[in-house]
C-alpha atoms as a PDB file:
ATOM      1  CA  UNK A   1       0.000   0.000   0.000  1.00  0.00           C
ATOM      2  CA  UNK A   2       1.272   3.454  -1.129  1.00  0.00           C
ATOM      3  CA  UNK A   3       1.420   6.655   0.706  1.00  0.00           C
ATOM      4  CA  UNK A   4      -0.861   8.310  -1.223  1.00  0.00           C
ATOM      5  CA  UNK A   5      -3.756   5.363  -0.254  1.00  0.00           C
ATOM      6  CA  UNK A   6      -3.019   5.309   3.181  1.00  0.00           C
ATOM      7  CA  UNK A   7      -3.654   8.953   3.279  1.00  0.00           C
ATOM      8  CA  UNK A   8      -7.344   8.567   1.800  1.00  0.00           C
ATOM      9  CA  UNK A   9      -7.787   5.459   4.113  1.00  0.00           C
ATOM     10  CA  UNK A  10      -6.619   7.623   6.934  1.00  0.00           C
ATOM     11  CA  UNK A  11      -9.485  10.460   5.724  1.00  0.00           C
ATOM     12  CA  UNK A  12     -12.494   7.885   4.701  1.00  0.00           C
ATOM     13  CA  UNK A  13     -12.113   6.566   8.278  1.00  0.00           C
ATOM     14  CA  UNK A  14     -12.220  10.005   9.837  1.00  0.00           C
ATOM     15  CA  UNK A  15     -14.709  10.992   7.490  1.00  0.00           C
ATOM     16  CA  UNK A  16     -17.951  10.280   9.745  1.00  0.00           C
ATOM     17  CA  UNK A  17     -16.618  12.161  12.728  1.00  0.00           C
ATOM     18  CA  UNK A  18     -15.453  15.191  10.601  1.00  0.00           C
ATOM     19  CA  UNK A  19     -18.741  15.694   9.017  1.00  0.00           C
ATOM     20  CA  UNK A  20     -20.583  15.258  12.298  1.00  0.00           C
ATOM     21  CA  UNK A  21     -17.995  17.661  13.982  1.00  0.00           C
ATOM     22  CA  UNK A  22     -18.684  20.319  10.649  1.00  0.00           C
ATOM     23  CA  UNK A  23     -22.660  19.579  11.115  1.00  0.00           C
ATOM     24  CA  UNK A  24     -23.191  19.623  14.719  1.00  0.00           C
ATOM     25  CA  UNK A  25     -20.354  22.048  15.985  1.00  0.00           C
ATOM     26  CA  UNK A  26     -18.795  24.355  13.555  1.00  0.00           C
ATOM     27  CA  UNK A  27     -22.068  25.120  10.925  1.00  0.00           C
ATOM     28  CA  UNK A  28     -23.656  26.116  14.027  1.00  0.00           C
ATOM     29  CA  UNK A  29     -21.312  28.449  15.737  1.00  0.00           C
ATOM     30  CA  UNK A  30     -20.950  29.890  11.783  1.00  0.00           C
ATOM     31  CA  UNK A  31     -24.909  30.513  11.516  1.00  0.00           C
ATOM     32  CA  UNK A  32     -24.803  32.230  15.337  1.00  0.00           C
ATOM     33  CA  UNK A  33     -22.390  34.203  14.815  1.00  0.00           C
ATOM     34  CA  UNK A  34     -23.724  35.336  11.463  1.00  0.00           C
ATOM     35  CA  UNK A  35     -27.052  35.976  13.069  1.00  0.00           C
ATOM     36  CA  UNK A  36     -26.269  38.391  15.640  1.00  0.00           C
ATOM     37  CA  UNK A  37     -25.247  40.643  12.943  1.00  0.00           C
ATOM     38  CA  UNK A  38     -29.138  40.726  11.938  1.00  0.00           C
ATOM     39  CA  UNK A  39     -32.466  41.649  13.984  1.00  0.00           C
ATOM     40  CA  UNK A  40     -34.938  38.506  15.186  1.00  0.00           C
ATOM     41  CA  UNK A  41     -37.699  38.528  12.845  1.00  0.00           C
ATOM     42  CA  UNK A  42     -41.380  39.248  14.025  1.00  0.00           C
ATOM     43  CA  UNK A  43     -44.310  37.944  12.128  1.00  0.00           C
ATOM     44  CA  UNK A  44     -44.081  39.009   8.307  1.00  0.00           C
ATOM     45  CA  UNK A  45     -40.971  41.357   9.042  1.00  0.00           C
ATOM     46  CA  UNK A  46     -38.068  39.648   8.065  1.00  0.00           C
ATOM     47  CA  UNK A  47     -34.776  39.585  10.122  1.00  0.00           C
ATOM     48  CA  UNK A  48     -32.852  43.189   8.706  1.00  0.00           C
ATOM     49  CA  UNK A  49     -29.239  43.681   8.515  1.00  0.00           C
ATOM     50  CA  UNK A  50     -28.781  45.981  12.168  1.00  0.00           C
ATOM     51  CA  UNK A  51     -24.401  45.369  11.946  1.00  0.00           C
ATOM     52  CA  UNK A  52     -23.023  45.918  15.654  1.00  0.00           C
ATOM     53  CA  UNK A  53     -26.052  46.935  17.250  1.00  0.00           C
ATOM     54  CA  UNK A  54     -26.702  43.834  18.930  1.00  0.00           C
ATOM     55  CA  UNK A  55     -23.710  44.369  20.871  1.00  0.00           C
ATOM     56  CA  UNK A  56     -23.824  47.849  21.236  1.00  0.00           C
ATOM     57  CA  UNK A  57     -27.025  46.724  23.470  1.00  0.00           C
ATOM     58  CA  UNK A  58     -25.204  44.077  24.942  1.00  0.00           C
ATOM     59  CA  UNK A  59     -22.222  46.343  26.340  1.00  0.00           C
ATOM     60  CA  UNK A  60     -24.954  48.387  28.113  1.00  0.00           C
ATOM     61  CA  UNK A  61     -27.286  45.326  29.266  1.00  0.00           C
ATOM     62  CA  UNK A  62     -26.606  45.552  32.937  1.00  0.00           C
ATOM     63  CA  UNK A  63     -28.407  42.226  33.789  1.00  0.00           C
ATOM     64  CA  UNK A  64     -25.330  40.889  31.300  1.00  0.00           C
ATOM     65  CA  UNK A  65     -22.744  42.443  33.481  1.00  0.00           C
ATOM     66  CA  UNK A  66     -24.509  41.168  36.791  1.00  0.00           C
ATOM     67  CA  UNK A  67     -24.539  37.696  34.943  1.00  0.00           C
ATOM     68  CA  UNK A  68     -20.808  38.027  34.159  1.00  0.00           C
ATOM     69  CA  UNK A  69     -19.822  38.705  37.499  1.00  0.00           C
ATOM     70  CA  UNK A  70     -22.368  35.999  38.892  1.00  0.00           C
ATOM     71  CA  UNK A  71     -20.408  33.658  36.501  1.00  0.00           C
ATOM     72  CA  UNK A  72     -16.708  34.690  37.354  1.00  0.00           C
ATOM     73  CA  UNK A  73     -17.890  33.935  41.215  1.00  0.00           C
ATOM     74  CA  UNK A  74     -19.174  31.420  40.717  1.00  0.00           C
ATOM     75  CA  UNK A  75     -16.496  29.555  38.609  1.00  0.00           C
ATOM     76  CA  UNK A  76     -14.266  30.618  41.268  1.00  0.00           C
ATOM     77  CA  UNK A  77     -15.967  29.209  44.062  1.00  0.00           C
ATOM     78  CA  UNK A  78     -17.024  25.584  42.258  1.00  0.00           C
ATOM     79  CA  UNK A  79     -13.887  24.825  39.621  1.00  0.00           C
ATOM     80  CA  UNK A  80     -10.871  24.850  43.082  1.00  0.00           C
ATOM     81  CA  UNK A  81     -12.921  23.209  45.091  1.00  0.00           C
ATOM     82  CA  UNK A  82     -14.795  20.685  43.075  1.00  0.00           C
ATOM     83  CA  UNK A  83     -10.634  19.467  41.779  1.00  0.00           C
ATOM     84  CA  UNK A  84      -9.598  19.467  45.211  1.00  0.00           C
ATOM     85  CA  UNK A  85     -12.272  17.223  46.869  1.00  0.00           C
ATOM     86  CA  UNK A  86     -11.976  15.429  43.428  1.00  0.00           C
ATOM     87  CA  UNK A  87      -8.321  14.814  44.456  1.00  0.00           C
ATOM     88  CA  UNK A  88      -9.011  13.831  47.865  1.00  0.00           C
ATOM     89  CA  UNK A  89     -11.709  11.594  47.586  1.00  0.00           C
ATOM     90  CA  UNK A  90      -9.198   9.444  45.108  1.00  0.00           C
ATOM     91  CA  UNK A  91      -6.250   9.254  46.984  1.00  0.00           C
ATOM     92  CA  UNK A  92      -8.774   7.842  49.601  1.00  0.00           C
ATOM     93  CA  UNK A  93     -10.522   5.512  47.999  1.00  0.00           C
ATOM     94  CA  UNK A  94      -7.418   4.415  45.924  1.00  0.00           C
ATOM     95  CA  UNK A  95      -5.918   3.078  49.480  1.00  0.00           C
ATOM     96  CA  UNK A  96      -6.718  -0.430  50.497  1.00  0.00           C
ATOM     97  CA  UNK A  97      -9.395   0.151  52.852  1.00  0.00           C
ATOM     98  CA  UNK A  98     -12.407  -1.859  53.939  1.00  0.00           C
ATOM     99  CA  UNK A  99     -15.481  -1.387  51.754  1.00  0.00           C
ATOM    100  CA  UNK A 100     -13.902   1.051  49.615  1.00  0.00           C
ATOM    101  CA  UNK A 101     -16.262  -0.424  46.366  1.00  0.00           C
ATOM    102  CA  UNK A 102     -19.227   1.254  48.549  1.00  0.00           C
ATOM    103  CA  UNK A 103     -17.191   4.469  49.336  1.00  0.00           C
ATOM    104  CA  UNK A 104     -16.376   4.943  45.720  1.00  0.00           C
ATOM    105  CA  UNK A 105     -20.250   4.163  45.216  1.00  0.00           C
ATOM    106  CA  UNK A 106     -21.240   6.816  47.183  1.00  0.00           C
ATOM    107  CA  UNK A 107     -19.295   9.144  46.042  1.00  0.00           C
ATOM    108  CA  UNK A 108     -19.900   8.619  41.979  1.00  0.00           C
ATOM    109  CA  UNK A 109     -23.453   8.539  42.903  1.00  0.00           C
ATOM    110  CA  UNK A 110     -24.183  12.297  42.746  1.00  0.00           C
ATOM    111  CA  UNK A 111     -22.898  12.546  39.250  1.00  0.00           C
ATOM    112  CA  UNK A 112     -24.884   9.790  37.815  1.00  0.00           C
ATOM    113  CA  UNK A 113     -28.298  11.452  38.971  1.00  0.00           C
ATOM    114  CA  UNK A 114     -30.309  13.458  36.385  1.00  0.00           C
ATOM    115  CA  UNK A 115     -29.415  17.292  36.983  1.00  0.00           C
ATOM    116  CA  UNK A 116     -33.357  18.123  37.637  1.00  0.00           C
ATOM    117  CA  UNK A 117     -33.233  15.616  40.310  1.00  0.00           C
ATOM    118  CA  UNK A 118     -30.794  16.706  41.756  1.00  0.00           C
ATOM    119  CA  UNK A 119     -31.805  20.491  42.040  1.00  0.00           C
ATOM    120  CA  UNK A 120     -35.431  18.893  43.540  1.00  0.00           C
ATOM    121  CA  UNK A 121     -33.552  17.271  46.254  1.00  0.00           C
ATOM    122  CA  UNK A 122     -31.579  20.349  46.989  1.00  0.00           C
ATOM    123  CA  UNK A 123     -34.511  22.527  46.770  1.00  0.00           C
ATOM    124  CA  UNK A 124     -36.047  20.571  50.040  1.00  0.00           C
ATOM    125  CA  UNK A 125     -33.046  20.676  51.557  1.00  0.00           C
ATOM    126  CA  UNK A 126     -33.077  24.400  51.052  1.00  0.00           C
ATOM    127  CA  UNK A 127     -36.758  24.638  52.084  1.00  0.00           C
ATOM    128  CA  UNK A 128     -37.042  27.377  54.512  1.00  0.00           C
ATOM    129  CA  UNK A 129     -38.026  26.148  58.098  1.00  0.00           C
ATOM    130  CA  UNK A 130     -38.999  22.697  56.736  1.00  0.00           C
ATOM    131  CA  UNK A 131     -35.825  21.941  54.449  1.00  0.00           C
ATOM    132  CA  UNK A 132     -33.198  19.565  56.214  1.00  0.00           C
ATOM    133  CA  UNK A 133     -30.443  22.576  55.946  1.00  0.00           C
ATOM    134  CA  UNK A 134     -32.821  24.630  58.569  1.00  0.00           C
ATOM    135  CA  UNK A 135     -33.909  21.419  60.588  1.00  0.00           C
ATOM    136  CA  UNK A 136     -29.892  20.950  61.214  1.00  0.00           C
ATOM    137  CA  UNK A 137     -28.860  24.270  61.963  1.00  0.00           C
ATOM    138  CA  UNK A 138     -32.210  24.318  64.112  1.00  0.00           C
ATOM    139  CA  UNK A 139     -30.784  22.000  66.429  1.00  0.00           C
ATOM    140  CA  UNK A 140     -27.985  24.272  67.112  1.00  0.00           C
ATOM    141  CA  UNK A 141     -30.315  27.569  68.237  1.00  0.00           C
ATOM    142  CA  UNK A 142     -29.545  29.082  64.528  1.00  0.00           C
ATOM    143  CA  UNK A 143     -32.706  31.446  63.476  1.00  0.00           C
ATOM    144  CA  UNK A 144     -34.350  29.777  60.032  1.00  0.00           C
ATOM    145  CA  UNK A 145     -33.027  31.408  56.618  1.00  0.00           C
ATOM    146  CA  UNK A 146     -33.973  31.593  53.023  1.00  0.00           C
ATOM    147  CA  UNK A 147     -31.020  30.187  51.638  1.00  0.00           C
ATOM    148  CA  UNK A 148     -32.306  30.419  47.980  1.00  0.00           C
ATOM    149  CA  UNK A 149     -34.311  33.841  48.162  1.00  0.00           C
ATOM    150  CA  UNK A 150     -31.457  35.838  49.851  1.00  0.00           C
ATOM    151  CA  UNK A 151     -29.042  37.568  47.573  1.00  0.00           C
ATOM    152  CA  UNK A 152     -26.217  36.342  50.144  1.00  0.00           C
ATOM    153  CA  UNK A 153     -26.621  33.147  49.897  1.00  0.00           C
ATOM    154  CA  UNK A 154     -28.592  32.082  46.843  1.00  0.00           C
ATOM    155  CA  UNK A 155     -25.377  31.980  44.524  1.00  0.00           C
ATOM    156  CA  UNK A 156     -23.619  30.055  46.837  1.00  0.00           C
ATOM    157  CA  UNK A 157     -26.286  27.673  47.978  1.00  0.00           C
ATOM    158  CA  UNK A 158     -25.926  26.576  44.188  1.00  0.00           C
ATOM    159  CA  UNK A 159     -22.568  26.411  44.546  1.00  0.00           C
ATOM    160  CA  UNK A 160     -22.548  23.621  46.824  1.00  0.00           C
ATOM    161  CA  UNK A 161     -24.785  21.539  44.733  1.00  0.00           C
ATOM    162  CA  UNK A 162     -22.928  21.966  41.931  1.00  0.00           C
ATOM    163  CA  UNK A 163     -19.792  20.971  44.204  1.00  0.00           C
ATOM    164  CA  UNK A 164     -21.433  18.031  45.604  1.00  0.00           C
ATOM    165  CA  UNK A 165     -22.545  16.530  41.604  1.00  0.00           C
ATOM    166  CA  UNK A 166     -19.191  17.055  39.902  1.00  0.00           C
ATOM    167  CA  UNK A 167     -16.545  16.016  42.399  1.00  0.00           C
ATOM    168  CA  UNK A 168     -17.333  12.492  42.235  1.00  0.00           C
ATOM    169  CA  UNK A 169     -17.074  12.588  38.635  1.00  0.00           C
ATOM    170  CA  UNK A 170     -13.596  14.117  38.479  1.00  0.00           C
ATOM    171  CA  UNK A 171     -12.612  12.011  41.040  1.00  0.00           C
ATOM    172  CA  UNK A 172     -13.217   8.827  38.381  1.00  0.00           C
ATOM    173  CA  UNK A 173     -10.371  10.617  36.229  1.00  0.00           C
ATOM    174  CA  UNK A 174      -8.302  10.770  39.012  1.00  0.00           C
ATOM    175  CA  UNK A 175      -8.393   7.693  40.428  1.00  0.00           C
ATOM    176  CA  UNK A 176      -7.828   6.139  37.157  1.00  0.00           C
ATOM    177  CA  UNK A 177      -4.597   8.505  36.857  1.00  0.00           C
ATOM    178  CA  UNK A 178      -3.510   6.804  40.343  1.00  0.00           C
ATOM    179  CA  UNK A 179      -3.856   3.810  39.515  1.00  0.00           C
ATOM    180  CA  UNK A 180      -1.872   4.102  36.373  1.00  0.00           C
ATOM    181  CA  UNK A 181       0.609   5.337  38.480  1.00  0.00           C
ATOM    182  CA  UNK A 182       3.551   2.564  39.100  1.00  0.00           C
ATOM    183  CA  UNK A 183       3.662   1.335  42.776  1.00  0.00           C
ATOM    184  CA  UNK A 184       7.528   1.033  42.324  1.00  0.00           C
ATOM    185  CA  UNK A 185       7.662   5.258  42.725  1.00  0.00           C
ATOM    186  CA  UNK A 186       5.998   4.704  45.895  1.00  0.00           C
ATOM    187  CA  UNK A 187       8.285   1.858  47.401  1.00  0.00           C
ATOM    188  CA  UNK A 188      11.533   4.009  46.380  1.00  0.00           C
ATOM    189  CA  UNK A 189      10.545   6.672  47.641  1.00  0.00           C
ATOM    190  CA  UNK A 190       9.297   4.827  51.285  1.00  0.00           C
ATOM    191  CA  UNK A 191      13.159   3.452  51.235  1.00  0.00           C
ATOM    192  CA  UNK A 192      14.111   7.296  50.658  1.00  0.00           C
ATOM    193  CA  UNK A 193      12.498   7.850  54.216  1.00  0.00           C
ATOM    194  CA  UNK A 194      10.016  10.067  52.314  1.00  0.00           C
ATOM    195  CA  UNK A 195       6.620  10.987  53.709  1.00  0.00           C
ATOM    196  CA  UNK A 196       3.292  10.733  52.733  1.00  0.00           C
ATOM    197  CA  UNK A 197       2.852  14.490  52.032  1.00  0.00           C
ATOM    198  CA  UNK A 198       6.002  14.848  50.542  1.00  0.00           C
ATOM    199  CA  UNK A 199       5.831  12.000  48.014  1.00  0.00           C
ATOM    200  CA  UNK A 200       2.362  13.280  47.101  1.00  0.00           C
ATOM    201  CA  UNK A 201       3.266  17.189  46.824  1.00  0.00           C
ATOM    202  CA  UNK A 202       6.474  15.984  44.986  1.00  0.00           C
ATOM    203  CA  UNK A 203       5.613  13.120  42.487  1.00  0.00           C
ATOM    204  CA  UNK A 204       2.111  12.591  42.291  1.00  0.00           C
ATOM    205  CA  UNK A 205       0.664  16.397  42.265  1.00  0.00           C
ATOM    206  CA  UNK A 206       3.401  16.910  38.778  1.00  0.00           C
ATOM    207  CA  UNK A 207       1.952  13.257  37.749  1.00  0.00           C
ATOM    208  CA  UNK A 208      -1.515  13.648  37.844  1.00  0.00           C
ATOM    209  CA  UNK A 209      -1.037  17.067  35.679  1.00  0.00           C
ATOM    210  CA  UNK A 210      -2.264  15.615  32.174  1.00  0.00           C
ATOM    211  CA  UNK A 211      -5.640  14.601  34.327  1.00  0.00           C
ATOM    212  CA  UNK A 212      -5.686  17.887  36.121  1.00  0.00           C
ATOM    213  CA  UNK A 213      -5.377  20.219  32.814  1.00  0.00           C
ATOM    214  CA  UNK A 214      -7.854  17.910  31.219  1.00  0.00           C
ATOM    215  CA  UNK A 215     -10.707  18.187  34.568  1.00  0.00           C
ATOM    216  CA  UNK A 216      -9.871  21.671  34.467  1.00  0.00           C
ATOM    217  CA  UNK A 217     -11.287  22.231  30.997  1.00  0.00           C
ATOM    218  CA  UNK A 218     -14.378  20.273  31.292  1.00  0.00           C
ATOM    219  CA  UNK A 219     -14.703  21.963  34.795  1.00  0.00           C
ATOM    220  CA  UNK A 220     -14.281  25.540  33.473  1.00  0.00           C
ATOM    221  CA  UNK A 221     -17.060  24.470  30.508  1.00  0.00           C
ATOM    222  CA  UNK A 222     -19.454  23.127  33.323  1.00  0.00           C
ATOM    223  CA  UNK A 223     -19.327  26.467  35.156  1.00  0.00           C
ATOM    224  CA  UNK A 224     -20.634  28.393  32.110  1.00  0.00           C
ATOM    225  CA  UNK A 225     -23.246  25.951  31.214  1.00  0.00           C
ATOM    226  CA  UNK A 226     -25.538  25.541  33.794  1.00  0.00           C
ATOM    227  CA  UNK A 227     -29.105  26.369  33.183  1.00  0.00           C
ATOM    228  CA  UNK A 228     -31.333  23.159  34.677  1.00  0.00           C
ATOM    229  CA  UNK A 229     -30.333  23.822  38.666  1.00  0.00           C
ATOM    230  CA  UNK A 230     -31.265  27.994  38.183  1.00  0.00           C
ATOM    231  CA  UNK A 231     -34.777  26.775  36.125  1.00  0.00           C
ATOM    232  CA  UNK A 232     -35.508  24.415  39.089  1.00  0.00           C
ATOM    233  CA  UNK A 233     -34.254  26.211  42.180  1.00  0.00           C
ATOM    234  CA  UNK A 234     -34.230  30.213  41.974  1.00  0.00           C
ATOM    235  CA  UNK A 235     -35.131  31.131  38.296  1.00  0.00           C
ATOM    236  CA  UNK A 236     -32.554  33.968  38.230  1.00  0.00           C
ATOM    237  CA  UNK A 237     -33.068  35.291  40.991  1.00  0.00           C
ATOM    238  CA  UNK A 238     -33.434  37.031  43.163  1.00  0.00           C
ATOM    239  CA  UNK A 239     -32.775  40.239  41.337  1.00  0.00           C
ATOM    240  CA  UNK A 240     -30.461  38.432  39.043  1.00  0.00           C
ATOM    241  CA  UNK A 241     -28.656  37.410  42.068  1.00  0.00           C
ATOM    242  CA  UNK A 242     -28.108  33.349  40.690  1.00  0.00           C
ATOM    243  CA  UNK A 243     -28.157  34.653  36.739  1.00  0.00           C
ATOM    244  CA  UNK A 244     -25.438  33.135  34.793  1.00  0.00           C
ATOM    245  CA  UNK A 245     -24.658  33.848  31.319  1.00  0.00           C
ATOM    246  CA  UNK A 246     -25.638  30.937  29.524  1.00  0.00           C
ATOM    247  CA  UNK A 247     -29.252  31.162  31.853  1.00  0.00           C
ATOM    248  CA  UNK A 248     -29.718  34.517  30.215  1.00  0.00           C
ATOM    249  CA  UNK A 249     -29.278  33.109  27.046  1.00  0.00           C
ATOM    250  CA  UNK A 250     -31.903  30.736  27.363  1.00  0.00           C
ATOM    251  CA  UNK A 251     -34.054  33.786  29.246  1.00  0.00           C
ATOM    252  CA  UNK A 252     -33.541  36.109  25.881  1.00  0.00           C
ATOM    253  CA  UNK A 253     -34.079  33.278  23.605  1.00  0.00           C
ATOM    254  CA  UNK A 254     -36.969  30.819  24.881  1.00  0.00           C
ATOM    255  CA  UNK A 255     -38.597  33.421  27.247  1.00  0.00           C
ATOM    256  CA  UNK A 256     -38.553  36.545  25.104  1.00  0.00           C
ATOM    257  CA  UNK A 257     -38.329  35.170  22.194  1.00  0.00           C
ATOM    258  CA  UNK A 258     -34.867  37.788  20.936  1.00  0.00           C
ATOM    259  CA  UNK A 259     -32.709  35.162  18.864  1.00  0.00           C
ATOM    260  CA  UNK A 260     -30.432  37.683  17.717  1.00  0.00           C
ATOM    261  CA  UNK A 261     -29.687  39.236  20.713  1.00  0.00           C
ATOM    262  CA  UNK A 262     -29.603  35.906  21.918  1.00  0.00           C
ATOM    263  CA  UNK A 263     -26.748  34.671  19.313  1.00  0.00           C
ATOM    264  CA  UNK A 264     -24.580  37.669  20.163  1.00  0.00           C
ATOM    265  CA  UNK A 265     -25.166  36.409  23.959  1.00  0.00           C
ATOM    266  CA  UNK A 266     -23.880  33.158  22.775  1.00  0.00           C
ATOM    267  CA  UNK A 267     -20.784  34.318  21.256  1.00  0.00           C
ATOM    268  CA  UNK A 268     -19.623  36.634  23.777  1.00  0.00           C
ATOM    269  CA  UNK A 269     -19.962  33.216  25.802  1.00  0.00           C
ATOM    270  CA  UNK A 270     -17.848  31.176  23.366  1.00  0.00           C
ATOM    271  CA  UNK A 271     -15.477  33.765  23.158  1.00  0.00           C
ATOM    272  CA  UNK A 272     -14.786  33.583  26.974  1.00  0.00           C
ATOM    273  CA  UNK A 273     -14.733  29.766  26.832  1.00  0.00           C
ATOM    274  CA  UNK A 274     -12.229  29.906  24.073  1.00  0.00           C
ATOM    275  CA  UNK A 275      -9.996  32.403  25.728  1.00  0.00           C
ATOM    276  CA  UNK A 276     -10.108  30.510  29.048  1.00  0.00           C
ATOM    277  CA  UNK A 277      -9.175  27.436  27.358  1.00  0.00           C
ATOM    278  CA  UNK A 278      -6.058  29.518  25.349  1.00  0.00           C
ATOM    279  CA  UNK A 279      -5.251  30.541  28.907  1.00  0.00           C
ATOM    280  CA  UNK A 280      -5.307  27.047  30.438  1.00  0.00           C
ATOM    281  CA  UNK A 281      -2.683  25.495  27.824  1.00  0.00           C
ATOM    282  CA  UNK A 282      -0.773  28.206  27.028  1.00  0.00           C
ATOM    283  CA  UNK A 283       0.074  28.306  31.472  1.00  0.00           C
ATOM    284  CA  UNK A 284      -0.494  25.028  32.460  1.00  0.00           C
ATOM    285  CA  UNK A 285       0.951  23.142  29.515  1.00  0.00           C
ATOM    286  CA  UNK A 286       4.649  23.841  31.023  1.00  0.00           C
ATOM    287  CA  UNK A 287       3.996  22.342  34.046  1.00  0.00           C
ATOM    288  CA  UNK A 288       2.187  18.869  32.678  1.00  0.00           C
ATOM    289  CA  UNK A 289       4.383  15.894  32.767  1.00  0.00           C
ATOM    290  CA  UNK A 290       3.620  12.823  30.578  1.00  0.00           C
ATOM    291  CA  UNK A 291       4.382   9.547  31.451  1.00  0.00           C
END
């Protein structure tokens, strides 16, 4: 077999994938962002040609800018913590302890829920003087709170579930990473005299880098998606309080019916996502070690 036939093997076979990639991915994000230079149509008026104005009203939307902010919080209070429990809850179960097929049960369990289930269960617990949260801190002389209608602590009440459903699935990634790890490191590193903590800060942190850059990513993505917990448990609000970008998306779009403004929503939020991800290689590719 020639070069030349390997090479249109090698494209036939990638062939599907490429054309569902082009169909699904890239001929949409091409049709957005070529319909946020236009106005939504309305009834027998066509969609006109309206340029920048779409984000001319964008730059002085301030629910936008409150749903930036609420975004940039809340990535920053889910994406550290979520990797760090993620991290923990591997090492642990990756030890040889009693029942630790249960433990890792319990703790993938979250993740394999649907995401309106989950924000029902949450939104009991949450119940104001009913909701388990308030029968707990009850018990301790605390007065009752509405955790989900107070601007203080509606963002990060949603915080926590999101915490709670996406550690145990990072944690899968890591413990696979561990357990790809050889146990040799480990034994010359006990005859070094080495501790615990410093064999872990020292060889496994740098090791499980590829698996950190990678749940970093998908973690970063996950922080600007989520719409189903904010339909379910505060709507928005309140005052705009829990409204993330790609929630006022689906707000402009599906509940006032604005597509255009809605694609140049859209954009803006793949632009960010992009940027992040530039951001994430371009810094953290220098410290990942492959095996």
């Amino acid at each position: 077999m020639n070069r030349s036939t390997q090479w249109i093997h090698a494209w036939l076979l990638l062939l599907p994938a490429a054309a569902l990639l082009a169909l699904f991915t890239h001929y949409p994000t091409v049709a957005n962002f070529w319909h946020s230079f236009f106005s939504t149509p309305k009834g027998a008026r066509p969609a006109a040609f309206v340029g920048l104005d779409n984000y001319r009203a964008l730059a002085d939307d301030p629910v936008f800018w409150t749903a930036l902010v609420n975004n940039a919080w809340y990535a920053l209070g889910t994406i550290p913590v979520s990797i760090v429990l993620a991290i923990a809850m591997a090492v642990w179960v990756n030890d040889r302890l009693p029942g630790r097929g249960l433990l890792r049960l319990a703790f993938f369990t979250p993740t394999v829920l649907p995401m309106i289930a989950v924000a029902n269960i949450w939104l009991f617990f949450f119940t104001p003087e009913y909701g388990l949260l308030e029968q707990l801190t009850g018990l301790f002389g605390f007065r009752s709170h509405n955790w989900l209608g107070s601007k203080g602590t509606a963002l990060p009440a949603l915080m926590v579930v999101t915490v709670w459903k996406e550690a145990g699935f990072f944690m899968i990634f890591y413990l696979a990473a561990l357990q790809s790890m050889s146990p040799h490191l480990a034994e010359a590193a006990a005859i070094e005299g080495a501790s615990r903590w410093h064999f872990f800060r020292r060889v496994t942190l740098p090791l499980l880098m590829p698996t950190t850059l990678f749940v970093l990513v998908n973690a970063v993505i996950n922080a600007f998606r989520l719409v189903d917990h904010i339909v379910v448990m505060t709507r928005g609000g309140p005052d705009n309080s829990t409204t993330l970008l790609l929630y006022y998306v689906y707000e402009i779009g599906f509940r006032f019916w604005d597509s255009a403004y809605a694609a140049a929503l859209t954009m803006v939020l793949l632009v960010i996502l992009a940027l992040v991800a530039l951001a994430q290689f371009f810094f953290l590719d220098r410290k990942v070690h492959y095996q």
